[in-house]
PDB file of N, CA and C in Angstrom:
ATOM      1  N   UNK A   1      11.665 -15.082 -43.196  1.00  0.00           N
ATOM      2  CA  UNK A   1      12.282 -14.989 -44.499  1.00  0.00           C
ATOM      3  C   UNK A   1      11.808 -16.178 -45.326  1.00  0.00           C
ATOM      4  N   UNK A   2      11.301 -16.238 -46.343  1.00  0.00           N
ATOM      5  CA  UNK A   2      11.375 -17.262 -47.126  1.00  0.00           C
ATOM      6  C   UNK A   2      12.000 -17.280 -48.618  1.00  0.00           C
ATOM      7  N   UNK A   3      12.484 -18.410 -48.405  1.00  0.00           N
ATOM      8  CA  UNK A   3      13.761 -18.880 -49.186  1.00  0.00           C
ATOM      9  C   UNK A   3      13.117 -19.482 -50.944  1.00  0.00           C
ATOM     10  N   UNK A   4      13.625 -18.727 -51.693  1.00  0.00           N
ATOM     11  CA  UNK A   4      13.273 -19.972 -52.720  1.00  0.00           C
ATOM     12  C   UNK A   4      14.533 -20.365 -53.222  1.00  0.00           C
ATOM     13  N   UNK A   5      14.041 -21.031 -54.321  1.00  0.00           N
ATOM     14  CA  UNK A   5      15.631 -22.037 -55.313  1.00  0.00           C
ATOM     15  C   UNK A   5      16.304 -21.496 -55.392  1.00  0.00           C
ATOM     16  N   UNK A   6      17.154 -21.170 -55.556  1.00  0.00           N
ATOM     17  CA  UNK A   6      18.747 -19.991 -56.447  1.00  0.00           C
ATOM     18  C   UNK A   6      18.714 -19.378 -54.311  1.00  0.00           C
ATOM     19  N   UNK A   7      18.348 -18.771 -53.620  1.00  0.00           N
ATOM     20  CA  UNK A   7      18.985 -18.038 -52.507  1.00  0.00           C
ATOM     21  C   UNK A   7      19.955 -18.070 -51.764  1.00  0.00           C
ATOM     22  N   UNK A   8      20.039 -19.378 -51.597  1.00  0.00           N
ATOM     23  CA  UNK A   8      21.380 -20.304 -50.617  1.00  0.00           C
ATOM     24  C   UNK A   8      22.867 -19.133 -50.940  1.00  0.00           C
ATOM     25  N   UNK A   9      22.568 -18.940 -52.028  1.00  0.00           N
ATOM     26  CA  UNK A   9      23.968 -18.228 -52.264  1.00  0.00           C
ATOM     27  C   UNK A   9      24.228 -16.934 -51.598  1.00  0.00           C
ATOM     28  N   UNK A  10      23.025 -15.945 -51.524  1.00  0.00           N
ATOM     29  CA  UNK A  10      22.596 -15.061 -51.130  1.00  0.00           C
ATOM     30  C   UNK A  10      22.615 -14.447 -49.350  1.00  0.00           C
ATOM     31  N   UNK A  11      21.982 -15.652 -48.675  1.00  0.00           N
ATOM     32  CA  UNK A  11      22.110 -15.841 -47.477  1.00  0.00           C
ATOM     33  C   UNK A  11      23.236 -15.975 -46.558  1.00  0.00           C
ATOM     34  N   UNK A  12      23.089 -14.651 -45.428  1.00  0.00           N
ATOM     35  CA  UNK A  12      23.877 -15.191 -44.820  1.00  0.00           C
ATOM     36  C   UNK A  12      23.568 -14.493 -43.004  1.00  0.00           C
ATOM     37  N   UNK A  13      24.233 -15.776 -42.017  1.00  0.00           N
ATOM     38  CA  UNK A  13      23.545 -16.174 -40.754  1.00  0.00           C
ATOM     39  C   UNK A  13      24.295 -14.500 -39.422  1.00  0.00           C
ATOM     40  N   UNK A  14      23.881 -13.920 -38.529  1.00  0.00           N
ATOM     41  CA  UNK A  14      24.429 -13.574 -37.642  1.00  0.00           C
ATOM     42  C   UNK A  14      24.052 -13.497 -36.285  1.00  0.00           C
ATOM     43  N   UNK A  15      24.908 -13.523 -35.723  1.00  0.00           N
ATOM     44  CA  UNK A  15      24.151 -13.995 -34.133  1.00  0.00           C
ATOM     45  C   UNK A  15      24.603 -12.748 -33.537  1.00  0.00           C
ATOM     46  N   UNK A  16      23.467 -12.031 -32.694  1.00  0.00           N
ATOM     47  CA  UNK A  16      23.350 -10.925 -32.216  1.00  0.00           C
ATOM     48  C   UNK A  16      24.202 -10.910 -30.867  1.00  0.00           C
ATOM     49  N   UNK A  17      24.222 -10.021 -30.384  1.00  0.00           N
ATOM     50  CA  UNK A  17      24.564 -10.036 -28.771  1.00  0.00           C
ATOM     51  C   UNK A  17      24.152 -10.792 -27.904  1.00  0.00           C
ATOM     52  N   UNK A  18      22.663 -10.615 -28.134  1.00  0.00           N
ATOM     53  CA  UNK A  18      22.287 -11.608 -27.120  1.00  0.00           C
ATOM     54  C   UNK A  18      22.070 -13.160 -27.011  1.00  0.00           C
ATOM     55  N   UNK A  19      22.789 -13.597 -28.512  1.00  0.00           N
ATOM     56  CA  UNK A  19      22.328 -14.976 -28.730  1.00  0.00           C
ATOM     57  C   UNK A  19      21.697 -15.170 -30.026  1.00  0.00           C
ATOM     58  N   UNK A  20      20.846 -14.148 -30.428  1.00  0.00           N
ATOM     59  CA  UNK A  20      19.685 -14.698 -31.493  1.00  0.00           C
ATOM     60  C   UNK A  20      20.164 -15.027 -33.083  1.00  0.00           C
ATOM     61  N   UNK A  21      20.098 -15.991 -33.449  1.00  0.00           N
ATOM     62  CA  UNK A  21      20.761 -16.302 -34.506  1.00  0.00           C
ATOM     63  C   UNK A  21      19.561 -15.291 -35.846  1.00  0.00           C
ATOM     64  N   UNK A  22      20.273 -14.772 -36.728  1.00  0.00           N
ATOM     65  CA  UNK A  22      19.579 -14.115 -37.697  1.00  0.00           C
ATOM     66  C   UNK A  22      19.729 -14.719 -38.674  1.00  0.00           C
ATOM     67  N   UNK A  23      19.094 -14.239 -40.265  1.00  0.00           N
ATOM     68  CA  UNK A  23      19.489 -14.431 -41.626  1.00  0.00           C
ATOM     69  C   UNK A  23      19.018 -13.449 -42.596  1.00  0.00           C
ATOM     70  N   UNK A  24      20.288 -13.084 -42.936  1.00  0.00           N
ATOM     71  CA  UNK A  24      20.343 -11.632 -44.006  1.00  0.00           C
ATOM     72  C   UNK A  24      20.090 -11.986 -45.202  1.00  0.00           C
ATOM     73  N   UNK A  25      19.282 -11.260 -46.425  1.00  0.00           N
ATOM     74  CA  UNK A  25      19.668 -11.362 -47.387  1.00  0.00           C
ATOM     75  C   UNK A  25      21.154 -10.558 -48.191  1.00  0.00           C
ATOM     76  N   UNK A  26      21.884 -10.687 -48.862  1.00  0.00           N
ATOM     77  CA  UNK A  26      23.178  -9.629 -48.866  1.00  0.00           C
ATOM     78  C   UNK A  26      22.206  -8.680 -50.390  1.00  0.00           C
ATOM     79  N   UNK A  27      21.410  -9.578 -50.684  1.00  0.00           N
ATOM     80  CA  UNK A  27      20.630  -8.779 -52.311  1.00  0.00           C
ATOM     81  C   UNK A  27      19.539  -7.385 -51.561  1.00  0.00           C
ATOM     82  N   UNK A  28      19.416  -7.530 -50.234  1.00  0.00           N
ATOM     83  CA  UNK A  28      18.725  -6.449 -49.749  1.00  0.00           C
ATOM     84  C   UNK A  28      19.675  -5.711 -48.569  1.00  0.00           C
ATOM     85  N   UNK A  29      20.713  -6.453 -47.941  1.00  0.00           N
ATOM     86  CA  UNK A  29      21.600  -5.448 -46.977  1.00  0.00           C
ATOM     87  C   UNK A  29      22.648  -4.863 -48.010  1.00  0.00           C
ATOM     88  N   UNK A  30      22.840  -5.043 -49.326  1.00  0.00           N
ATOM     89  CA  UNK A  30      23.787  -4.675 -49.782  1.00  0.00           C
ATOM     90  C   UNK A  30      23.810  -2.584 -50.568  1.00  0.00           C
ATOM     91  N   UNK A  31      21.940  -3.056 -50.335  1.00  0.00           N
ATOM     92  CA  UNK A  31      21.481  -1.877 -50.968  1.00  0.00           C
ATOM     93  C   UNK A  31      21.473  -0.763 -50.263  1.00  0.00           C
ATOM     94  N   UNK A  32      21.756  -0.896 -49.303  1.00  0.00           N
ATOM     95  CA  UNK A  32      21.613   0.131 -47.957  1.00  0.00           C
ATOM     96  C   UNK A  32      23.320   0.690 -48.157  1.00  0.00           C
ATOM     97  N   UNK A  33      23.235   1.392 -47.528  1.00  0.00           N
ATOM     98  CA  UNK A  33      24.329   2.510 -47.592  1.00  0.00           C
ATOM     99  C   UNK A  33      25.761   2.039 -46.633  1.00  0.00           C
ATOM    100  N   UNK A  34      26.737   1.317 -46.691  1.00  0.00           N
ATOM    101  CA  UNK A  34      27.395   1.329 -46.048  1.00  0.00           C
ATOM    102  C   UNK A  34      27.816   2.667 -44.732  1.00  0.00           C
ATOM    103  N   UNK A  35      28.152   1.857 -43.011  1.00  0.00           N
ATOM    104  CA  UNK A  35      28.375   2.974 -42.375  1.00  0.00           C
ATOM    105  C   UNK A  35      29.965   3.222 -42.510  1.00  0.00           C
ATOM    106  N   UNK A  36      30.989   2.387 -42.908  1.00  0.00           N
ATOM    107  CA  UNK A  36      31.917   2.835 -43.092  1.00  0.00           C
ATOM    108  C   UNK A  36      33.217   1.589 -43.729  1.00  0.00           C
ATOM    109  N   UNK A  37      33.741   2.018 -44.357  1.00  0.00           N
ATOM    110  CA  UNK A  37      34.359   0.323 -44.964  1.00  0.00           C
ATOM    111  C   UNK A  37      35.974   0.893 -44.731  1.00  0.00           C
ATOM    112  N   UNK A  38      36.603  -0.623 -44.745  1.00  0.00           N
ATOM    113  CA  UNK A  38      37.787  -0.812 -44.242  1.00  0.00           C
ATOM    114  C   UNK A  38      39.143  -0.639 -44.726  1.00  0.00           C
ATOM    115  N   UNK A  39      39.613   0.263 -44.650  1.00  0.00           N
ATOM    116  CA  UNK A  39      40.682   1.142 -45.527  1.00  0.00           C
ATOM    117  C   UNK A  39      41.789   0.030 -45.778  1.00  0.00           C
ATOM    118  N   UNK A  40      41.937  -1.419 -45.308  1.00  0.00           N
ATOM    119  CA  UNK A  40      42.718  -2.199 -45.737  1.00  0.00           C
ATOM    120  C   UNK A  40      42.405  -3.491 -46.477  1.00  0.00           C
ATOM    121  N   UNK A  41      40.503  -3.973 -46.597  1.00  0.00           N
ATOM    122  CA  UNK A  41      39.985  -4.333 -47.444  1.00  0.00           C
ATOM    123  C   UNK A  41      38.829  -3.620 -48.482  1.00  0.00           C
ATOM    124  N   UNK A  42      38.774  -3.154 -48.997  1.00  0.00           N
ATOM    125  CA  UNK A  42      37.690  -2.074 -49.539  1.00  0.00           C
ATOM    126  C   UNK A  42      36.452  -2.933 -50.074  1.00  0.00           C
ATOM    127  N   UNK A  43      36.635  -4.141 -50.259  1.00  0.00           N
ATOM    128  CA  UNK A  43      35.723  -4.852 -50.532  1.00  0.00           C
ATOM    129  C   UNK A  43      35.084  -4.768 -48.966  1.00  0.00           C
ATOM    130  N   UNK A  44      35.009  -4.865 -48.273  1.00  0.00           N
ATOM    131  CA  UNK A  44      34.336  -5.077 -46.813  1.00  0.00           C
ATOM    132  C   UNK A  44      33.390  -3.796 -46.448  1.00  0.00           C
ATOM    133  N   UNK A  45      32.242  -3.905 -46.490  1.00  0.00           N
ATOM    134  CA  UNK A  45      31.475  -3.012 -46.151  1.00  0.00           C
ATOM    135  C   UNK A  45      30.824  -3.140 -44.904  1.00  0.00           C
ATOM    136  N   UNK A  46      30.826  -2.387 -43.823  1.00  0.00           N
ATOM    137  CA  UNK A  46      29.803  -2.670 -42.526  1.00  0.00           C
ATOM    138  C   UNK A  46      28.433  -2.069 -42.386  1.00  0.00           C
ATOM    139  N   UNK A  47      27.967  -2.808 -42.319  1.00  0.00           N
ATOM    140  CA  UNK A  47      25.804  -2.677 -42.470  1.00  0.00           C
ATOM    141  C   UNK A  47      25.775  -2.344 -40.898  1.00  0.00           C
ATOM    142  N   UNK A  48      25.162  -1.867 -40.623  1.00  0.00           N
ATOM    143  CA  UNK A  48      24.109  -1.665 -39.313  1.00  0.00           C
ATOM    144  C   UNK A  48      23.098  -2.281 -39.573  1.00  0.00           C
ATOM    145  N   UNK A  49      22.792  -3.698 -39.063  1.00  0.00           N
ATOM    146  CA  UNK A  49      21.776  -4.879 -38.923  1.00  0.00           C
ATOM    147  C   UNK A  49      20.869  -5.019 -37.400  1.00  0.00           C
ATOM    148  N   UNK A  50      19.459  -5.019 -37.357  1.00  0.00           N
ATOM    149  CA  UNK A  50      19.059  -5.023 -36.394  1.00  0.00           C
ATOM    150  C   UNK A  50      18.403  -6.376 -36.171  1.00  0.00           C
ATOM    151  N   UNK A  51      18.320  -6.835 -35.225  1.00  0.00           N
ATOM    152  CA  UNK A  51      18.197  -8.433 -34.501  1.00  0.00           C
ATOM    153  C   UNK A  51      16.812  -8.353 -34.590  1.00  0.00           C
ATOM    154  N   UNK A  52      16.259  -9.086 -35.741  1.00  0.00           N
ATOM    155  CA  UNK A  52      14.774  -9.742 -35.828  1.00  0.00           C
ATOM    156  C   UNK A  52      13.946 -10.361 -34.642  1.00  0.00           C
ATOM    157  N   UNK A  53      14.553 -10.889 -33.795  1.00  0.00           N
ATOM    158  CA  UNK A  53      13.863 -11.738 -32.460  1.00  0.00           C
ATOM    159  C   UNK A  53      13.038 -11.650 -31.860  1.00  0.00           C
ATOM    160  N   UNK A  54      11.658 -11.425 -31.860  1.00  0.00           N
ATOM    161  CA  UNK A  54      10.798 -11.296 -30.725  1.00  0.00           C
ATOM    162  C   UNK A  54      10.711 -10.248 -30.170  1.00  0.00           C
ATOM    163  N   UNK A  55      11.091  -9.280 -31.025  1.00  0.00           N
ATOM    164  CA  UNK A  55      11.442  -7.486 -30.471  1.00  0.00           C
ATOM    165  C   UNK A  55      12.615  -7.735 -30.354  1.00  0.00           C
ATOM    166  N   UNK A  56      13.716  -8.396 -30.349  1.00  0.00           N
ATOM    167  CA  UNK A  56      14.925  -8.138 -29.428  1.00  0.00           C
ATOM    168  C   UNK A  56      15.459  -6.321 -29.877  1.00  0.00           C
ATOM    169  N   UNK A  57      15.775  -6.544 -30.845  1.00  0.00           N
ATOM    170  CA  UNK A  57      16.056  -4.997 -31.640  1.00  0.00           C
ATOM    171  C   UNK A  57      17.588  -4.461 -31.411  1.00  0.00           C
ATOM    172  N   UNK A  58      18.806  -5.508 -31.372  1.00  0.00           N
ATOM    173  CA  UNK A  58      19.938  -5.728 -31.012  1.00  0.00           C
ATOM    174  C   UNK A  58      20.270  -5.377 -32.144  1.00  0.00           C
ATOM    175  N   UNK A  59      21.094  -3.846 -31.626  1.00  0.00           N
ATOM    176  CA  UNK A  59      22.043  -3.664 -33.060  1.00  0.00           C
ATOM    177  C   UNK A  59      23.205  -4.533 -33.455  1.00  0.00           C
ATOM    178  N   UNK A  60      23.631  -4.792 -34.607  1.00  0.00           N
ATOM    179  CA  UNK A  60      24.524  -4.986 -34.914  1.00  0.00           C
ATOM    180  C   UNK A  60      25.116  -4.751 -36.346  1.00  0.00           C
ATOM    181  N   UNK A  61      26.777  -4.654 -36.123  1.00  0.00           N
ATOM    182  CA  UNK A  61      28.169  -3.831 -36.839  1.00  0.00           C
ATOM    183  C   UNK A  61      28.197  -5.346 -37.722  1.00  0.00           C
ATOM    184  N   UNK A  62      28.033  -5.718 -38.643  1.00  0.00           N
ATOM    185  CA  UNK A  62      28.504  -6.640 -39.666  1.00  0.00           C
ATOM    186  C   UNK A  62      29.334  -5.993 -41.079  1.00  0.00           C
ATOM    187  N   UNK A  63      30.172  -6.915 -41.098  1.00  0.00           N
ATOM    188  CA  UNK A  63      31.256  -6.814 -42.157  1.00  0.00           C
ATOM    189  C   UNK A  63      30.364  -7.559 -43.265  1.00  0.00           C
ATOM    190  N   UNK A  64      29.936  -6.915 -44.693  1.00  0.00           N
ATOM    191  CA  UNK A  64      29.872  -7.841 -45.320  1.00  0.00           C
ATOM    192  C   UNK A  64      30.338  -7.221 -46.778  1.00  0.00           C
ATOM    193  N   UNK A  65      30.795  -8.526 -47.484  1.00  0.00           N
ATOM    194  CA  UNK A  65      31.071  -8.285 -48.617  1.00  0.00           C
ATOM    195  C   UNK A  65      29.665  -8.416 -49.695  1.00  0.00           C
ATOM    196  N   UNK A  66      30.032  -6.961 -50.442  1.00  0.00           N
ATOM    197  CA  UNK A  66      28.887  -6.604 -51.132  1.00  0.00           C
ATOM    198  C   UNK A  66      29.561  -6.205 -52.790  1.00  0.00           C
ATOM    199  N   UNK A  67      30.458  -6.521 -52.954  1.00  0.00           N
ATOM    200  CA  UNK A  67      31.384  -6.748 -54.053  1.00  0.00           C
ATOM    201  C   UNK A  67      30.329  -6.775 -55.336  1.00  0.00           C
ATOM    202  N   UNK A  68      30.028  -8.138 -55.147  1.00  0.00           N
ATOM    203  CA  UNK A  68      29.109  -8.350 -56.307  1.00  0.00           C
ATOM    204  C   UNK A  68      27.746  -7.870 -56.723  1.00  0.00           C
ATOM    205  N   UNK A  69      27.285  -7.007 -55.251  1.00  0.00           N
ATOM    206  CA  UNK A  69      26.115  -6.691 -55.020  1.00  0.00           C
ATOM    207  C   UNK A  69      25.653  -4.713 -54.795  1.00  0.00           C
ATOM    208  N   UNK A  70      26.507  -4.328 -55.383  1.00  0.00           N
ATOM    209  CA  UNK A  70      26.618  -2.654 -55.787  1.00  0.00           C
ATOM    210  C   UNK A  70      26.511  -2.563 -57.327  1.00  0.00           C
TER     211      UNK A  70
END
């Protein structure tokens, strides 16, 4: 990923199953289609994110808020 000026805000870190620490953009996971959001925060959307690592290819269920980013 490379980062320029203004992103920091943008970014954000998840650590897979097996360990591997990631970094999302929310300006590109936000665009993807939520798999299902949370009938008691509606702001909370969950992405299906796959673990960048060396092949690892570790799914993962992340909550993210995409509020500002729909």
């Amino acid at each position: 990923m490379n980062l320029q000026a203004g992103d920091e805000g943008h970014i954000f870190g998840v650590v897979c199953p097996a360990g591997h620490q990631n970094y999302f953009d929310k300006r590109e996971v936000c665009r993807k289609e939520s798999i299902f959001m949370s009938v008691e925060d509606k702001t909370a959307h969950r992405q299906r994110l796959v673990c960048g690592y060396l092949g690892c290819k570790e799914v993962m269920i992340v909550k993210v808020d995409c509020e500002d980013y729909r």
